[in-house]
N, C-alpha and C. Protein backbone atom coordinates (compact mmCIF):
# COMPACT_ATOMS: atom_id res chain seq x y z
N UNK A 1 73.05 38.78 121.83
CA UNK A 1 72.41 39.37 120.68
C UNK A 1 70.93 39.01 120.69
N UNK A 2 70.04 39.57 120.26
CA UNK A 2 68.47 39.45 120.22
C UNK A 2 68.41 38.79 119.06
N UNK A 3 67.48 37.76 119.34
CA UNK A 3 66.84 37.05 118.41
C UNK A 3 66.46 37.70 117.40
N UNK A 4 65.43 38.66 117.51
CA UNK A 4 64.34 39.73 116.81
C UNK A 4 65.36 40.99 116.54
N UNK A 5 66.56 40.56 116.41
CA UNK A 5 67.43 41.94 115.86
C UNK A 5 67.37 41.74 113.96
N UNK A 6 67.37 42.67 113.43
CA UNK A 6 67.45 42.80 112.28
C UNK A 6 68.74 42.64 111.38
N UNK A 7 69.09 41.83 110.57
CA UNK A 7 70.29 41.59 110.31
C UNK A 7 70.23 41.03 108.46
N UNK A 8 71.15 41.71 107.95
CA UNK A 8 71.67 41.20 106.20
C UNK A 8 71.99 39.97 106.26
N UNK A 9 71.37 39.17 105.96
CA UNK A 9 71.94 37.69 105.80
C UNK A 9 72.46 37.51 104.17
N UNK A 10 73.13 36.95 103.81
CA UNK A 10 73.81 36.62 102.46
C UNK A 10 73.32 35.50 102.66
N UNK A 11 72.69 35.06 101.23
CA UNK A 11 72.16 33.38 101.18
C UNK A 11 73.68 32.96 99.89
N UNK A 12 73.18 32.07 99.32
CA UNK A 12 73.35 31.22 98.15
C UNK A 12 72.58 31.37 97.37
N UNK A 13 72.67 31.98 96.00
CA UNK A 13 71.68 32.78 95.09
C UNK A 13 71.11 31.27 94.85
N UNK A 14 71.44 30.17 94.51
CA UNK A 14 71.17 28.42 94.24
C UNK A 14 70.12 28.29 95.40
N UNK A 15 70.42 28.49 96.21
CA UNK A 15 69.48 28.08 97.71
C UNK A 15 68.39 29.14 97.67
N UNK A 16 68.53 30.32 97.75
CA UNK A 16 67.47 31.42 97.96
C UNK A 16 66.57 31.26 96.37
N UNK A 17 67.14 30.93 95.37
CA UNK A 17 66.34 30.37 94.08
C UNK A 17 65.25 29.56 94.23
N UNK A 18 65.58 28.28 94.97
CA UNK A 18 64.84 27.57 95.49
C UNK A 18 63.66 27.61 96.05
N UNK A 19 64.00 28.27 97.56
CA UNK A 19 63.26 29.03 98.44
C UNK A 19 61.85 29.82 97.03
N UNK A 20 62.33 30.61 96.51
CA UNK A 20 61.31 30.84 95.64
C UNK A 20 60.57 30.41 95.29
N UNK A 21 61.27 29.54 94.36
CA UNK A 21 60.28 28.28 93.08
C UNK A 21 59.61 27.18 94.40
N UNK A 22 59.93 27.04 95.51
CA UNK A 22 59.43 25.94 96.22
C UNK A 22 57.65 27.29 96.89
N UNK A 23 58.29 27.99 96.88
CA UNK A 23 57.25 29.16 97.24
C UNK A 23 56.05 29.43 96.56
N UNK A 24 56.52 29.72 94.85
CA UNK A 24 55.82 29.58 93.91
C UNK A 24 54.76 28.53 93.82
N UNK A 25 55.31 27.07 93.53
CA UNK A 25 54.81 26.21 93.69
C UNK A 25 54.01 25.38 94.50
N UNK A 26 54.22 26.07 95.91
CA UNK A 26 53.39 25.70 97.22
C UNK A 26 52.19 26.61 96.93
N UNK A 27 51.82 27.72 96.33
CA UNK A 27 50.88 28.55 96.09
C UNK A 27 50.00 28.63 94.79
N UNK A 28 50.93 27.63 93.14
CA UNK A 28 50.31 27.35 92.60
C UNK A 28 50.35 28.56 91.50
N UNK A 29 51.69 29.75 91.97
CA UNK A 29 51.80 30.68 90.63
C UNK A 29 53.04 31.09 90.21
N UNK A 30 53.31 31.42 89.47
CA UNK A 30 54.78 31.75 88.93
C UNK A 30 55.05 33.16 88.37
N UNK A 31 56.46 33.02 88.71
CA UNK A 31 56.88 34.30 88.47
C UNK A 31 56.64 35.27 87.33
N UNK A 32 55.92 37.01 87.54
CA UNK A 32 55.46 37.79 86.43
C UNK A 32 56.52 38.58 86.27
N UNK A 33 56.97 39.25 87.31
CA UNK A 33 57.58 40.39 86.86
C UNK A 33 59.17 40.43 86.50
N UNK A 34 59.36 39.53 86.06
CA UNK A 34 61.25 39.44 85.47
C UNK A 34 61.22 40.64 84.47
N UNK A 35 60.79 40.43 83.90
CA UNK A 35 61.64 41.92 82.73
C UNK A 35 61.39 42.83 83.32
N UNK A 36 60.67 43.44 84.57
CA UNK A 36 60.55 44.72 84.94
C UNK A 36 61.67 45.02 86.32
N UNK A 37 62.26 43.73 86.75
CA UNK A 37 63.13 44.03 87.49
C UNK A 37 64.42 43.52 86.96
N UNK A 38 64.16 43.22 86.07
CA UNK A 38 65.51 42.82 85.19
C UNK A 38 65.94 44.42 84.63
N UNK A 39 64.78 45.26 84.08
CA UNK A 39 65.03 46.33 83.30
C UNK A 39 65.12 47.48 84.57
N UNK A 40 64.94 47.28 85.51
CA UNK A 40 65.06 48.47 86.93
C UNK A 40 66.40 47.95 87.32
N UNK A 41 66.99 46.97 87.04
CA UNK A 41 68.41 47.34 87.73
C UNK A 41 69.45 47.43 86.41
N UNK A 42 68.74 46.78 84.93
CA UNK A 42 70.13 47.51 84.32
C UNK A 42 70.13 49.01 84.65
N UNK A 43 68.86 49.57 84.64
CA UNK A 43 68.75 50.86 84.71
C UNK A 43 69.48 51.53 85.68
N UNK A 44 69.06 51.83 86.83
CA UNK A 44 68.97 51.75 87.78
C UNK A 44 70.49 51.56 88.05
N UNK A 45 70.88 50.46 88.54
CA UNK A 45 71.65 49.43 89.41
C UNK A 45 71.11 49.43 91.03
N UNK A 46 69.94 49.18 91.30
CA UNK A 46 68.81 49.26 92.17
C UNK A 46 68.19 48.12 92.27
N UNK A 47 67.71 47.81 93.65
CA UNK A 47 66.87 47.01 94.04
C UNK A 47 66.36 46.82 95.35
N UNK A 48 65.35 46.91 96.15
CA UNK A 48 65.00 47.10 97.09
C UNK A 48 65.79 45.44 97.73
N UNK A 49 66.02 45.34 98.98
CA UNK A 49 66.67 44.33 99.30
C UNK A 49 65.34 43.35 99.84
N UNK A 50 65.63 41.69 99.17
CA UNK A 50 64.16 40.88 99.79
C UNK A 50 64.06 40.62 100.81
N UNK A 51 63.09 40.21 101.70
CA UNK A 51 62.76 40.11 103.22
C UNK A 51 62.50 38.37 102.85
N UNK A 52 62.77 37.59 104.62
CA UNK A 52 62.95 36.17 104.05
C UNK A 52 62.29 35.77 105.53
N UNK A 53 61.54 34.59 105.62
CA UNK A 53 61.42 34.68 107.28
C UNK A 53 61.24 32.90 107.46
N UNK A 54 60.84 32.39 108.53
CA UNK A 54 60.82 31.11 108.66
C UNK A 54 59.79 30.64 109.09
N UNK A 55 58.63 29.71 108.41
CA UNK A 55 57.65 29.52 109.00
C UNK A 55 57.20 28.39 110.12
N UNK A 56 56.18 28.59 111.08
CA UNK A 56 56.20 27.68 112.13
C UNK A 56 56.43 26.30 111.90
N UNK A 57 56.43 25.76 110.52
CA UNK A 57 57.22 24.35 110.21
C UNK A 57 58.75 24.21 109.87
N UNK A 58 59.08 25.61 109.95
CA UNK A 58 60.25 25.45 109.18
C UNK A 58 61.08 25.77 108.19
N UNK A 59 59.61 25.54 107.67
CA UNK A 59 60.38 25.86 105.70
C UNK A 59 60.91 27.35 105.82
N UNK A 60 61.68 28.13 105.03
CA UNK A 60 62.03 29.65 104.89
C UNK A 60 60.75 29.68 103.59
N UNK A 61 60.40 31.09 103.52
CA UNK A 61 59.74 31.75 102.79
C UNK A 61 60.01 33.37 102.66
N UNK A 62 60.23 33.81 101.28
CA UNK A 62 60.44 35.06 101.55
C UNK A 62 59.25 35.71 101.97
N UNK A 63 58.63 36.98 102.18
CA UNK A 63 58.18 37.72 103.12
C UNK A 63 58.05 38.57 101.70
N UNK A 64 58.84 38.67 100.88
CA UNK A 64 59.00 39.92 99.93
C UNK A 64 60.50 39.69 98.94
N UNK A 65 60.54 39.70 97.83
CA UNK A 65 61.72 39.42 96.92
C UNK A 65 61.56 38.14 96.14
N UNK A 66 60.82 37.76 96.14
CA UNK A 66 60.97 36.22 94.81
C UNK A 66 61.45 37.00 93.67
N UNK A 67 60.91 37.57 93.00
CA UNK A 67 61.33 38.17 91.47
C UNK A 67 62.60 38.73 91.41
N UNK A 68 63.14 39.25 92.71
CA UNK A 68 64.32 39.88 92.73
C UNK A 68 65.50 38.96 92.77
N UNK A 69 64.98 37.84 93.40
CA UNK A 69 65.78 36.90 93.78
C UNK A 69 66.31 35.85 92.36
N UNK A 70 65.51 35.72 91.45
CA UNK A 70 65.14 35.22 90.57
C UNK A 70 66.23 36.48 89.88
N UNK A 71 65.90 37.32 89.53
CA UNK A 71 66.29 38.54 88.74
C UNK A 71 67.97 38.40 88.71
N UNK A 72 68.26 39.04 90.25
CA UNK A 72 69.75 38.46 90.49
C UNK A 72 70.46 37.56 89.90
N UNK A 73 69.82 36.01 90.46
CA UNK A 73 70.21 34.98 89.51
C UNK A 73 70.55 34.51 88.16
N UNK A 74 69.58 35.18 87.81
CA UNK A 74 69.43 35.67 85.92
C UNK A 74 70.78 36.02 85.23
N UNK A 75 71.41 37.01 86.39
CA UNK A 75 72.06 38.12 85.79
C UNK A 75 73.68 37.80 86.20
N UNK A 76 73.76 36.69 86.97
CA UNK A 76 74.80 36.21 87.09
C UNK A 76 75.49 36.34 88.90
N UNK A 77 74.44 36.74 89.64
CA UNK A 77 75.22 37.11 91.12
C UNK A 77 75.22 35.38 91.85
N UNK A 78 76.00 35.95 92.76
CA UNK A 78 76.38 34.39 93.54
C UNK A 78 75.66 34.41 95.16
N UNK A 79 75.58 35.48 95.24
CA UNK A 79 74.59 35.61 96.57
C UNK A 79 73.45 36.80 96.59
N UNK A 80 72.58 36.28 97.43
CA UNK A 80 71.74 37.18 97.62
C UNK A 80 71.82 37.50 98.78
N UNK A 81 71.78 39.06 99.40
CA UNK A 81 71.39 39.65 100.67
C UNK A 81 69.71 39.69 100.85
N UNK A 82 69.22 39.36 101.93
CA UNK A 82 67.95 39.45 101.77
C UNK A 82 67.20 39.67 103.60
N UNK A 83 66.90 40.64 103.92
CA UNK A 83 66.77 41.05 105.40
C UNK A 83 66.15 40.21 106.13
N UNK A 84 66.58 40.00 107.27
CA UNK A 84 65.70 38.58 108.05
C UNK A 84 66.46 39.45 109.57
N UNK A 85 65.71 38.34 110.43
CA UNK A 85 65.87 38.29 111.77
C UNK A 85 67.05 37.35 112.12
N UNK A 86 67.45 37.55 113.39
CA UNK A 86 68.59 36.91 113.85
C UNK A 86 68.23 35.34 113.99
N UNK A 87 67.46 35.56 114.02
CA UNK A 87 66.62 34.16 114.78
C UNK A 87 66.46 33.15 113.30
N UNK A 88 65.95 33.69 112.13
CA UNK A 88 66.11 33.21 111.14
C UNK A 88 67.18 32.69 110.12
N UNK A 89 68.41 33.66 110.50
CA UNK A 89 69.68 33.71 110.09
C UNK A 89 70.20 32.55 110.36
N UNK A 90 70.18 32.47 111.81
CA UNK A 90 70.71 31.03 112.62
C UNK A 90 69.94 29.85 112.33
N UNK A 91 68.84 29.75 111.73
CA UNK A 91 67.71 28.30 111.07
C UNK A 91 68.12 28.29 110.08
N UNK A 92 68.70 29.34 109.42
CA UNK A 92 69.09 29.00 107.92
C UNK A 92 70.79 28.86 107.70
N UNK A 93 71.36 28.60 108.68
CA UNK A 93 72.60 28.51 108.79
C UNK A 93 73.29 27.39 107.57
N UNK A 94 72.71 26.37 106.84
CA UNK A 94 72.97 25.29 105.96
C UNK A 94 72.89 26.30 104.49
N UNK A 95 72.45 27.42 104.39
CA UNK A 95 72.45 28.20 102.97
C UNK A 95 72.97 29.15 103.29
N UNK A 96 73.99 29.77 103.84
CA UNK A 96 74.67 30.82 104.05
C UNK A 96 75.52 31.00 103.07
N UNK A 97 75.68 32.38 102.15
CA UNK A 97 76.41 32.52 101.36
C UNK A 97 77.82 33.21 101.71
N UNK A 98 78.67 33.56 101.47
CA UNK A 98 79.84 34.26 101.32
C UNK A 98 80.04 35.67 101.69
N UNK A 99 79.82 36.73 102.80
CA UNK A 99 80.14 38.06 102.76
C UNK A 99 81.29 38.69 101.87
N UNK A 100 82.24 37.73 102.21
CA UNK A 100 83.02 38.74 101.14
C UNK A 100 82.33 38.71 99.68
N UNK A 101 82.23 37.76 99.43
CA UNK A 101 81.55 37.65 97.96
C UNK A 101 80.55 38.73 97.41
N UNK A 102 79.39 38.85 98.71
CA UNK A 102 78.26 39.30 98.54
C UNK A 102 78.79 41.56 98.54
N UNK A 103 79.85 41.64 99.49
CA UNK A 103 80.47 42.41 99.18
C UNK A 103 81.00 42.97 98.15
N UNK A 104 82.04 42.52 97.45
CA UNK A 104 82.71 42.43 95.55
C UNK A 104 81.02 42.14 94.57
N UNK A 105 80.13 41.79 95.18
CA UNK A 105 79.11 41.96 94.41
C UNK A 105 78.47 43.18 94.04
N UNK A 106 78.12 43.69 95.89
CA UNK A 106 76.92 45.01 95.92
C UNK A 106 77.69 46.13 96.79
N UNK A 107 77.39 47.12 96.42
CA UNK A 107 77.58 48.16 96.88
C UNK A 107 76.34 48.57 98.21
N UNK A 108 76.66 48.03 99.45
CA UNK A 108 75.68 48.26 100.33
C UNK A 108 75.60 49.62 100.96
N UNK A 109 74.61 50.59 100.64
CA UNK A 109 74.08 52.04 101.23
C UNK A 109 74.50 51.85 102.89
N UNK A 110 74.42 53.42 103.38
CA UNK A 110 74.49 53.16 104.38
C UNK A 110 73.01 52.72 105.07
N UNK A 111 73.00 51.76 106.15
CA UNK A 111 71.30 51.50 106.65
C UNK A 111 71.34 51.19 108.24
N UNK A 112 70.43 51.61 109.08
CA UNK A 112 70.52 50.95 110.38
C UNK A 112 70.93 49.50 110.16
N UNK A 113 70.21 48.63 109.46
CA UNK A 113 70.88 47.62 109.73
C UNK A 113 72.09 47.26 109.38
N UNK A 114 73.57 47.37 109.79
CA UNK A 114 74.49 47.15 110.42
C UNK A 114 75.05 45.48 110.18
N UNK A 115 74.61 44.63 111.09
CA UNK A 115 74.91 43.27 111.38
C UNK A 115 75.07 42.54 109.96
N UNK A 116 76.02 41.81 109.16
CA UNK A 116 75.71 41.24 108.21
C UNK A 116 76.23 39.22 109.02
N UNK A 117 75.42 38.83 108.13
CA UNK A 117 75.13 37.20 108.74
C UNK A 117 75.80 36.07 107.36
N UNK A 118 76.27 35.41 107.55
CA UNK A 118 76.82 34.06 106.17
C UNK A 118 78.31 34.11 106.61
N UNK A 119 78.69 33.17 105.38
CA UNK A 119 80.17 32.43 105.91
C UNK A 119 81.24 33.54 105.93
């Protein structure tokens, strides 16, 4: 399998929370837009899926999705799907959430990406 293949990873909505607020806080700002993605998926039941990646030290950082990630959480989900690389999937192997879970959660569209990644 390619490293650089594109793949659904399911986190731990607890762990990918984190990842956020540790994000936030490494940058010194906090989260604005909760009620507007809080109010796009009662609406809705929509959400663009977050992008997550790993930086040359290590740490994960999302790429794209803090608020969503946050949002989710809010609202009671137990995992987050959030698009990453294969290569990242496997560094983050200690926060892997549940497929079936993340399944009985979301209704996933059809998408090239295919591969889903967690326990």
């Amino acid at each position: 399998m390619d490293s650089d293949e594109a793949v659904i990873l399911i986190l731990d909505t607890a762990s990918a929370v984190q990842i956020a607020n540790d994000q936030w806080e490494a940058y010194g700002s906090f989260p604005k837009r909760l009620p507007t993605n809080h109010a796009t998926l009662t609406r809705t039941g929509e959400l663009w899926i977050p992008m997550v990646h790993v930086n040359w030290d290590g740490t994960p950082e999302f790429s794209d999705g803090r608020h969503r990630t946050l949002t989710l959480h809010n609202l009671g989900y137990t995992t987050v799907p959030v698009l990453a690389s294969r290569k990242t999937a496997d560094a983050l192997q200690h926060i892997w959430g549940s497929i079936s879970v993340a399944r009985a959660e979301y209704q996933f569209p059809e998408s090239q990406v295919t591969t889903f990644i967690g326990r």
